[in-house]
Protein backbone atom coordinates (compact mmCIF):
# COMPACT_ATOMS: atom_id res chain seq x y z
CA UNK A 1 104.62 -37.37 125.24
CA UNK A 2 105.03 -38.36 129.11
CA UNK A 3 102.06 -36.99 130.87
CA UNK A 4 102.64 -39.10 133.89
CA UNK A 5 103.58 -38.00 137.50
CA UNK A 6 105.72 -40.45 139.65
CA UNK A 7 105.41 -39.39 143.48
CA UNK A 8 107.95 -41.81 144.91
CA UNK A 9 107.02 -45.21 143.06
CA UNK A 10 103.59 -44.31 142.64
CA UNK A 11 102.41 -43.05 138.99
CA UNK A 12 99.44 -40.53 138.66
CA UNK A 13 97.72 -38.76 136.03
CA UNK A 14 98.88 -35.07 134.98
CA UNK A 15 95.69 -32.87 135.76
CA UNK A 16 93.92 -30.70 133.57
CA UNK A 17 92.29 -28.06 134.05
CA UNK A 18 89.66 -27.00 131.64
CA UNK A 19 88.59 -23.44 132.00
CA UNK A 20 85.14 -22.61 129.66
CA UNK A 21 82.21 -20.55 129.57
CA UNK A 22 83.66 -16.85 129.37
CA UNK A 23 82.30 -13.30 129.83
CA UNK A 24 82.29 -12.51 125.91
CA UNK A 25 79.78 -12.90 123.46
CA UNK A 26 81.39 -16.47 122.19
CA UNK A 27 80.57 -17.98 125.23
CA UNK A 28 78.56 -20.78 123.88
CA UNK A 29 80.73 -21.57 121.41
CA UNK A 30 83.80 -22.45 124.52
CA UNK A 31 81.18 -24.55 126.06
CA UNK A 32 80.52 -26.87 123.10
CA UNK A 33 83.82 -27.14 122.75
CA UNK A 34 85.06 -27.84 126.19
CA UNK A 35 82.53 -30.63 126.21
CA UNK A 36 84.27 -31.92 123.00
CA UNK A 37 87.62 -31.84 125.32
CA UNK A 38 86.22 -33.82 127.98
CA UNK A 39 85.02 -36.79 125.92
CA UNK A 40 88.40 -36.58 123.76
CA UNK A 41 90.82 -36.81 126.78
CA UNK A 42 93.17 -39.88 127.42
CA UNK A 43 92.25 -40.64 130.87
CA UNK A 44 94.88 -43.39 130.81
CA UNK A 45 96.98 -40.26 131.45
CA UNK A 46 94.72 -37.11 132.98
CA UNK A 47 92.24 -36.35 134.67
CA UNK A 48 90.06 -33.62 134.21
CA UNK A 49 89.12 -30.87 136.47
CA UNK A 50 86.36 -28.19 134.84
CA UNK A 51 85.56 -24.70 136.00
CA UNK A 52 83.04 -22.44 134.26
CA UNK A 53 83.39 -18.70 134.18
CA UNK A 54 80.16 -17.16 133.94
CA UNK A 55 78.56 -14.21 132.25
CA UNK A 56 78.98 -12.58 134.80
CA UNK A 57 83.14 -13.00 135.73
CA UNK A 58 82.18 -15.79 138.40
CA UNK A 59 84.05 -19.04 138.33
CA UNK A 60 82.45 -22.00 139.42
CA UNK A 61 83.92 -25.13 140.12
CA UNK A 62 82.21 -28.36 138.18
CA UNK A 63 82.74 -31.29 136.78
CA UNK A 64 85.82 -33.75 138.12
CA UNK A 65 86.80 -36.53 135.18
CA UNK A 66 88.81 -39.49 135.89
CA UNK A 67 87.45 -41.62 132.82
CA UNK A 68 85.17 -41.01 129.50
CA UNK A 69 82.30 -39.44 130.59
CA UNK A 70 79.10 -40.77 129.90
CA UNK A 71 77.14 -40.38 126.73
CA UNK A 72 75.28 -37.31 126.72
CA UNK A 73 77.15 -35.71 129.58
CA UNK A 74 76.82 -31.81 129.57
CA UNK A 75 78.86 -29.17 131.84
CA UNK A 76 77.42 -26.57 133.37
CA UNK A 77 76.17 -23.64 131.34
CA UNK A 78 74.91 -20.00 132.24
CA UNK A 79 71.51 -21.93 132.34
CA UNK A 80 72.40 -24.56 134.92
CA UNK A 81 74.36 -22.47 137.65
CA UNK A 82 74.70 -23.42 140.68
CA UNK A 83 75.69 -20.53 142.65
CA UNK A 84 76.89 -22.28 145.83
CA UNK A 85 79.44 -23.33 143.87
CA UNK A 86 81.13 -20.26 143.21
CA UNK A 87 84.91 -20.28 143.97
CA UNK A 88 87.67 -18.01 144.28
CA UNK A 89 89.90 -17.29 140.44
CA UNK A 90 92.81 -18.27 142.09
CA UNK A 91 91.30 -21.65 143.59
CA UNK A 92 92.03 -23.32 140.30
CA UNK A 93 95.67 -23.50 141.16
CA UNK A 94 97.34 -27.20 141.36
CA UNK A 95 100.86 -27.49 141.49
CA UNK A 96 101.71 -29.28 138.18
CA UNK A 97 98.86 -29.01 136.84
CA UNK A 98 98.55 -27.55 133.63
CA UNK A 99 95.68 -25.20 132.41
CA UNK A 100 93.44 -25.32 129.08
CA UNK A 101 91.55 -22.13 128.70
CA UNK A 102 89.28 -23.08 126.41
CA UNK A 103 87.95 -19.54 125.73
CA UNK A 104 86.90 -17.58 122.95
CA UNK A 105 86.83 -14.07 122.41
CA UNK A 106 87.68 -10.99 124.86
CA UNK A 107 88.76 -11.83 128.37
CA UNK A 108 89.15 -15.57 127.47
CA UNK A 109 92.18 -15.21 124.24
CA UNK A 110 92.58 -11.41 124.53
CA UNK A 111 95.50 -11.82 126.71
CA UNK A 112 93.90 -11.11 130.05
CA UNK A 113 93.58 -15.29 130.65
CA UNK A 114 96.83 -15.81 129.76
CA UNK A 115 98.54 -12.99 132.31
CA UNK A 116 96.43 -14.32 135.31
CA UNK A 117 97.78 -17.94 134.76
CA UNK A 118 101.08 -16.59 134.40
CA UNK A 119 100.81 -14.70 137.75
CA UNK A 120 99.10 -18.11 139.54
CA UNK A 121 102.43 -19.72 137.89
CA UNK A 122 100.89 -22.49 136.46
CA UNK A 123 101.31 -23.62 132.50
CA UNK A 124 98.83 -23.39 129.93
CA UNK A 125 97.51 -24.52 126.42
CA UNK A 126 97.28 -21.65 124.02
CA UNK A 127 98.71 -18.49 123.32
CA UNK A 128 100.63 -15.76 125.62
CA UNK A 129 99.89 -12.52 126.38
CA UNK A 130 101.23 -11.21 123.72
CA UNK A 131 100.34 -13.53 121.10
CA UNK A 132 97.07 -13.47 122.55
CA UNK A 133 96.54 -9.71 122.73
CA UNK A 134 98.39 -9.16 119.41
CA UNK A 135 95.99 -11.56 117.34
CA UNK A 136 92.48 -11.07 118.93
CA UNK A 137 92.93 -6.80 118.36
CA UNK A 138 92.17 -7.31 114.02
CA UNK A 139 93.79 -4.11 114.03
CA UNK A 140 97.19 -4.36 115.45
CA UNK A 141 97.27 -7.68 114.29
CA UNK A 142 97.01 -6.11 110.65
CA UNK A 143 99.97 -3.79 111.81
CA UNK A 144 102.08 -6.63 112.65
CA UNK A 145 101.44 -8.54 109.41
CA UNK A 146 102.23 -5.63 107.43
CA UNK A 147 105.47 -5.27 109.05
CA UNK A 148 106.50 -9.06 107.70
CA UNK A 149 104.64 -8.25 104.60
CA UNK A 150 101.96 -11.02 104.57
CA UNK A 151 99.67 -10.17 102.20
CA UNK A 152 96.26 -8.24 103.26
CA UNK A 153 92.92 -6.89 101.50
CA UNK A 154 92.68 -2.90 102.10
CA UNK A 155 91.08 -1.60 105.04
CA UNK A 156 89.93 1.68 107.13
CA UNK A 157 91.12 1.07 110.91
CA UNK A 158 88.26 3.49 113.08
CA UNK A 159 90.14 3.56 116.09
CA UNK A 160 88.35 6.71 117.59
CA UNK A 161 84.61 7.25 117.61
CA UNK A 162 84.40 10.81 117.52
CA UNK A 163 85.83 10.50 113.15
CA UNK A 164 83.19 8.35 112.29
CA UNK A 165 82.16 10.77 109.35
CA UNK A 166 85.64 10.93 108.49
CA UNK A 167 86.11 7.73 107.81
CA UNK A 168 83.54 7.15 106.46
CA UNK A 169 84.66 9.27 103.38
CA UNK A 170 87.93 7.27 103.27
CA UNK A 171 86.06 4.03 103.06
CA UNK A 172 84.71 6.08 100.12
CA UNK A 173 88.08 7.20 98.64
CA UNK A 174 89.92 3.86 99.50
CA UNK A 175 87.53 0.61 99.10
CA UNK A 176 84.66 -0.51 97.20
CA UNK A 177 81.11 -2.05 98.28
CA UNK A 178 81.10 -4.90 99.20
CA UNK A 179 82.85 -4.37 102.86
CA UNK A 180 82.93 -5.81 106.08
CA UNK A 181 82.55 -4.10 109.49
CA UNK A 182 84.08 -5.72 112.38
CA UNK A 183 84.75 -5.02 116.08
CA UNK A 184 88.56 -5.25 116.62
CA UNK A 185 88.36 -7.25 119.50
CA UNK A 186 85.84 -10.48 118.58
CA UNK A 187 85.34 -13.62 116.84
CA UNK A 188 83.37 -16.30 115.52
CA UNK A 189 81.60 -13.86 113.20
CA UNK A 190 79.84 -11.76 116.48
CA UNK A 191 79.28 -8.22 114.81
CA UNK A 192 80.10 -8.75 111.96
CA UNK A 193 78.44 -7.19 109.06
CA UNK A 194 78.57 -7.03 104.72
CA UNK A 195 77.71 -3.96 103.63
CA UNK A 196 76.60 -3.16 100.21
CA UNK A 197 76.49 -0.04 99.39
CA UNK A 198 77.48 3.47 101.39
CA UNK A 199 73.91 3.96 102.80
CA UNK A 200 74.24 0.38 105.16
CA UNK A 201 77.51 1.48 106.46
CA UNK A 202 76.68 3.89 109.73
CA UNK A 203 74.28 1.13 110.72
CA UNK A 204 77.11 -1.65 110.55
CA UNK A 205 79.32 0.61 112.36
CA UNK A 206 76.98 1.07 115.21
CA UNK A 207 75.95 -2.78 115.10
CA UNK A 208 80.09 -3.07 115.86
CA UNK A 209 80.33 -0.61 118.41
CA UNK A 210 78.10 -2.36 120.73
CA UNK A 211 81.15 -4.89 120.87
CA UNK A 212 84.21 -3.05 120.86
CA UNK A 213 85.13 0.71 120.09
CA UNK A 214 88.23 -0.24 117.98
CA UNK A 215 86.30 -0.93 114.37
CA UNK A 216 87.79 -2.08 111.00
CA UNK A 217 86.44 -1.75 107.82
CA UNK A 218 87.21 -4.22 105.14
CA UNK A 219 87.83 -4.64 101.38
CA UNK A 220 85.53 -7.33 100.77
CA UNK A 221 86.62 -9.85 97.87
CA UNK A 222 84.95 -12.69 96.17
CA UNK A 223 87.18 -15.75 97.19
CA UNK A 224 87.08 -19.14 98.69
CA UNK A 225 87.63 -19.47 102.80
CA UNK A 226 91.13 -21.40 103.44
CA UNK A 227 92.01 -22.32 106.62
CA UNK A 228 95.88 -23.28 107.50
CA UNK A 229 96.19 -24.96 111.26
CA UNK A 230 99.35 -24.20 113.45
CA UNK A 231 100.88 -26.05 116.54
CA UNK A 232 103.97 -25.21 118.08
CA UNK A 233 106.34 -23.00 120.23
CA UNK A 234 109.56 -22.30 118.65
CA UNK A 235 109.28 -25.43 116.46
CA UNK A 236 106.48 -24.06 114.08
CA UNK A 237 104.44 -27.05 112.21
CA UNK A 238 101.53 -26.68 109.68
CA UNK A 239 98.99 -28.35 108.08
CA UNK A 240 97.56 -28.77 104.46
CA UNK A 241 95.22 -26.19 104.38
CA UNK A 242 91.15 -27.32 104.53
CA UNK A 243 88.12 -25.20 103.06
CA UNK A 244 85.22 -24.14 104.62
CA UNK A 245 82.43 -24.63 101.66
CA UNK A 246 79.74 -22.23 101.68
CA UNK A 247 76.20 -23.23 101.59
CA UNK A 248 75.13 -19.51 102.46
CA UNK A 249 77.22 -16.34 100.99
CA UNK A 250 78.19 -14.89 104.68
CA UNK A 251 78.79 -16.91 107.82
CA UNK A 252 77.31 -14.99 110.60
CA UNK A 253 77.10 -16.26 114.10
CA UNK A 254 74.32 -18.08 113.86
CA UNK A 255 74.59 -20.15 110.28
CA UNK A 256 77.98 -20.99 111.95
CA UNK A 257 76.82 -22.13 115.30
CA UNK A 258 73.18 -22.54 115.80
CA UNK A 259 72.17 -23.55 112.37
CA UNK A 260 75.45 -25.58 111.49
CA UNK A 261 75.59 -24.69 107.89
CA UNK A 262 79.22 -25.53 107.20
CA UNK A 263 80.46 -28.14 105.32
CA UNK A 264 84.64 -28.61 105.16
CA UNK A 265 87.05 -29.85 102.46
CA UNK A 266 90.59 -31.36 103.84
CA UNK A 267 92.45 -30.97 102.54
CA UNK A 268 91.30 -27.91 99.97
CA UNK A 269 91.62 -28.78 96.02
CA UNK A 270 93.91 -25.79 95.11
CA UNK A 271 97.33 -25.92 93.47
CA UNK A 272 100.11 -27.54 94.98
CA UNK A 273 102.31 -24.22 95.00
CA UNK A 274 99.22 -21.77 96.44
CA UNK A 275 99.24 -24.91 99.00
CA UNK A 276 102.97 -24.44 100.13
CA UNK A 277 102.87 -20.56 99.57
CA UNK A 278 99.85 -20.33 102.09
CA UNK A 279 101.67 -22.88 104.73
CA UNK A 280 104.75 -20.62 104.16
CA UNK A 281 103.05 -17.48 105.06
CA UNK A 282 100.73 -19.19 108.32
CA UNK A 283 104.49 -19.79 109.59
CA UNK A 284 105.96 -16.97 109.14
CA UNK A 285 102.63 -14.88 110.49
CA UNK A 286 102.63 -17.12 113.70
CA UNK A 287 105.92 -16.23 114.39
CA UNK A 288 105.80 -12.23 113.76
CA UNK A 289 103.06 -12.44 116.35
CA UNK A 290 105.28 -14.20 118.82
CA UNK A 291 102.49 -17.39 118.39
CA UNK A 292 102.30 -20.41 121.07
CA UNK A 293 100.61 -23.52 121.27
CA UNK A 294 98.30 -23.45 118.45
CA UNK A 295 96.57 -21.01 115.96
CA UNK A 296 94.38 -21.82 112.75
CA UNK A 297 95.63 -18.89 110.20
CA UNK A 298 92.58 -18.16 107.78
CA UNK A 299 92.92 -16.98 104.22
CA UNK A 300 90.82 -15.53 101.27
CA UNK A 301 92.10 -16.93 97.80
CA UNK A 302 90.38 -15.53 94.72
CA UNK A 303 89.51 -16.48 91.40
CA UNK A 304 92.73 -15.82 90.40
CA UNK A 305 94.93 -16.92 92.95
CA UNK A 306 95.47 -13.97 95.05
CA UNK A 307 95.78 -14.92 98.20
CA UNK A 308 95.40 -12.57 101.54
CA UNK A 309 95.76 -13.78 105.45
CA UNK A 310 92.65 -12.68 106.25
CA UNK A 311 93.15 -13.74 110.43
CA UNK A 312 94.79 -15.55 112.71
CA UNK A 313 92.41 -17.49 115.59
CA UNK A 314 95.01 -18.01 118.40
CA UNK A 315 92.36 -20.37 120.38
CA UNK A 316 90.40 -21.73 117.88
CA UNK A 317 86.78 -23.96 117.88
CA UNK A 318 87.96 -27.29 119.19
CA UNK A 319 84.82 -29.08 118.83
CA UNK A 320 85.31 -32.50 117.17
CA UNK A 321 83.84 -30.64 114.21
CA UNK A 322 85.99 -27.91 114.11
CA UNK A 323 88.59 -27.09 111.69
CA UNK A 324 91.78 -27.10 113.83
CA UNK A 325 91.50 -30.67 115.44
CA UNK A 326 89.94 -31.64 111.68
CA UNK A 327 93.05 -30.41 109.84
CA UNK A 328 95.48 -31.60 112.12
CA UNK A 329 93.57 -35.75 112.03
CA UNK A 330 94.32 -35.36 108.12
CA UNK A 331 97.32 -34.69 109.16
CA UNK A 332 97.66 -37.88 111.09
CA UNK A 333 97.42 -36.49 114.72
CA UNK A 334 94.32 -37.90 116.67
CA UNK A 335 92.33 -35.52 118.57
CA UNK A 336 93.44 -37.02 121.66
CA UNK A 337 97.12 -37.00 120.51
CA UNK A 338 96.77 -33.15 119.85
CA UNK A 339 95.30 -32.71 122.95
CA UNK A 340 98.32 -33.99 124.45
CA UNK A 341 100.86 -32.57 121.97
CA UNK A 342 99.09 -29.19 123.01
CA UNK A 343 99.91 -30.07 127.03
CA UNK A 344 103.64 -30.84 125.91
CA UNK A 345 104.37 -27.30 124.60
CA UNK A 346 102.06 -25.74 127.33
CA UNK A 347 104.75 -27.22 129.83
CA UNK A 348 108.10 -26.10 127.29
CA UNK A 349 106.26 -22.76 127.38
CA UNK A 350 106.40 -22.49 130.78
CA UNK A 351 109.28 -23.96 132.00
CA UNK A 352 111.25 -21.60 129.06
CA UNK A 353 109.53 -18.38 130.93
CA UNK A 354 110.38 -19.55 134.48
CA UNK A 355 113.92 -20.34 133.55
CA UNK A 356 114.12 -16.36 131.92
CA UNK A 357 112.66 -15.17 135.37
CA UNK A 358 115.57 -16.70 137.24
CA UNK A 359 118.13 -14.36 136.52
């Protein structure tokens, strides 16, 4: 991993650009885990340049890091702007520098990110536009799994508002109570609901719709939460799988993020063959969906050992408490070694779709 720039005999850092914050609803969660980034960064070989998007689109140049920050240091939040520093989109370009959007959610791994950087021609960490669009829509990405056959729990896709009441009766015909209501287009648990029984299910639906107006409607199952990590371009590497262990029944936003009620096994006591059988299937799903970079592939396994994919995250929490950079230091890859293997295949990434644009 040579991270290094020589300008005649002169060696500089690479520089990295950390884009956080975000318009969507997981906003918070990119900031806590950009500031993870910044204290996790060899600064023997970057430095770090940080821009915050606001809630409002705006992106705002911040911090500058040449070394460890300090204990304590924060970035800049939607609570501490500073509006005079409000710069263009496009004033994050550096030639050779190389981008880590550090986004959750729509507008930040939906895809729209991804084809900006592409058109300011610079690399970045993470998925492409497709793999980023493909993954963060629940629905298509259900298509697309189908299609390799990777197995799935049943669901009701309610891709058109005006047949609520119609699907609503094939909820009824084709799944049982519990389900789960999601918006298509979301993460980190944001409008998601479990509903119990028939008369709960119009009021999850509209709880999604304020979110996204592509809704699906899960089988729910009684099974354990196991979570495969991913890193890699055409070279495809996984990890032994970890377990998130429940201290509530349902992970909402806020037992995930604000209260911290999650507590993680790595790796996950299950059977050695429902261990290679899951790492199997997080490869081959990464690939149908054309991944890049990195994605943490989540599965339900029940009681007895069925086992469905029930997501794949293709910019996952990267706090130093997160799953991803967990699974992967079990793994023997440091945070600050991922963080670098991450910036290798950003660059192969790039230089592969520059090389298919010369012709």
């Amino acid at each position: 991993m040579d991270n290094y720039i020589f300008q005649g005999d002169v060696m500089t850092k690479k520089v990295l650009v950390l884009l956080y914050g975000g318009r969507s609803a997981e906003r918070e969660v990119s900031v806590l885990s950009a500031e993870s980034v910044i204290f996790a960064v060899n600064y023997d070989k970057f430095s770090v340049k940080t821009f915050f998007i606001t809630q409002t689109g705006d992106f705002i140049k911040t911090q500058t890091f040449d070394e460890t920050p300090k204990a304590g240091t924060k970035l800049m939040t939607n609570g501490t702007i500073d509006a005079s520093a409000i710069v263009s989109p496009a004033s994050i370009y550096e030639k050779d520098a190389v981008v880590f959007p550090v986004l959750h959610g729509p507008m930040g791994e939906d895809g729209s990110i991804q084809g900006f950087l592409e058109i300011l021609k610079m690399p970045y960490v993470g998925p492409s536009i497709t793999s980023a669009s493909v993954t963060m829509d629940k629905i298509m990405a259900k298509h697309v799994f189908e299609s390799v056959d990777v197995p799935q729990v049943p669901y009701v896709a309610l891709t058109d508002l005006t047949q609520i009441d119609e699907k609503i009766s094939e909820v009824a015909d084709k799944l049982s109570y519990p389900v789960f209501v999601k918006p298509a287009n979301m993460g980190s648990s944001v409008g998601i609901s479990k509903v119990s029984d028939a008369s709960q299910l119009r009021d999850a639906i509209t709880e999604a719709k304020k979110y996204d107006n592509r809704i699906l409607i899960e089988q729910g199952v009684n099974a354990r939460e196991i979570e495969v990590a991913v890193l890699g371009n055409s070279d495809v590497k996984t990890t032994l799988a970890g377990e998130v262990v429940k201290a509530v029944e349902f992970y909402d936003y806020q037992s995930k993020y604000i209260d911290n009620q999650i507590t993680m096994a790595i790796p996950a006591e299950i059977p050695d063959d429902i261990m290679t059988k899951m790492r199997e299937i997080a490869a081959r799903a990464y690939r149908a969906v054309a991944g890049v970079g990195m994605s943490r592939c989540d599965f339900f396994l029940t009681e007895d050992h069925q086992l469905y994919l029930n997501e794949i995250n293709a910019i996952p929490g990267f706090t130093e408490f997160s799953m991803y950079p967990l699974l992967w230091e079990n793994m023997g890859l440091s945070y600050p070694d991922l963080i670098e293997s991450l910036v290798d295949l950003a660059i192969e990434a790039f230089d592969i779709r520059e090389s298919k644009l010369q012709h």
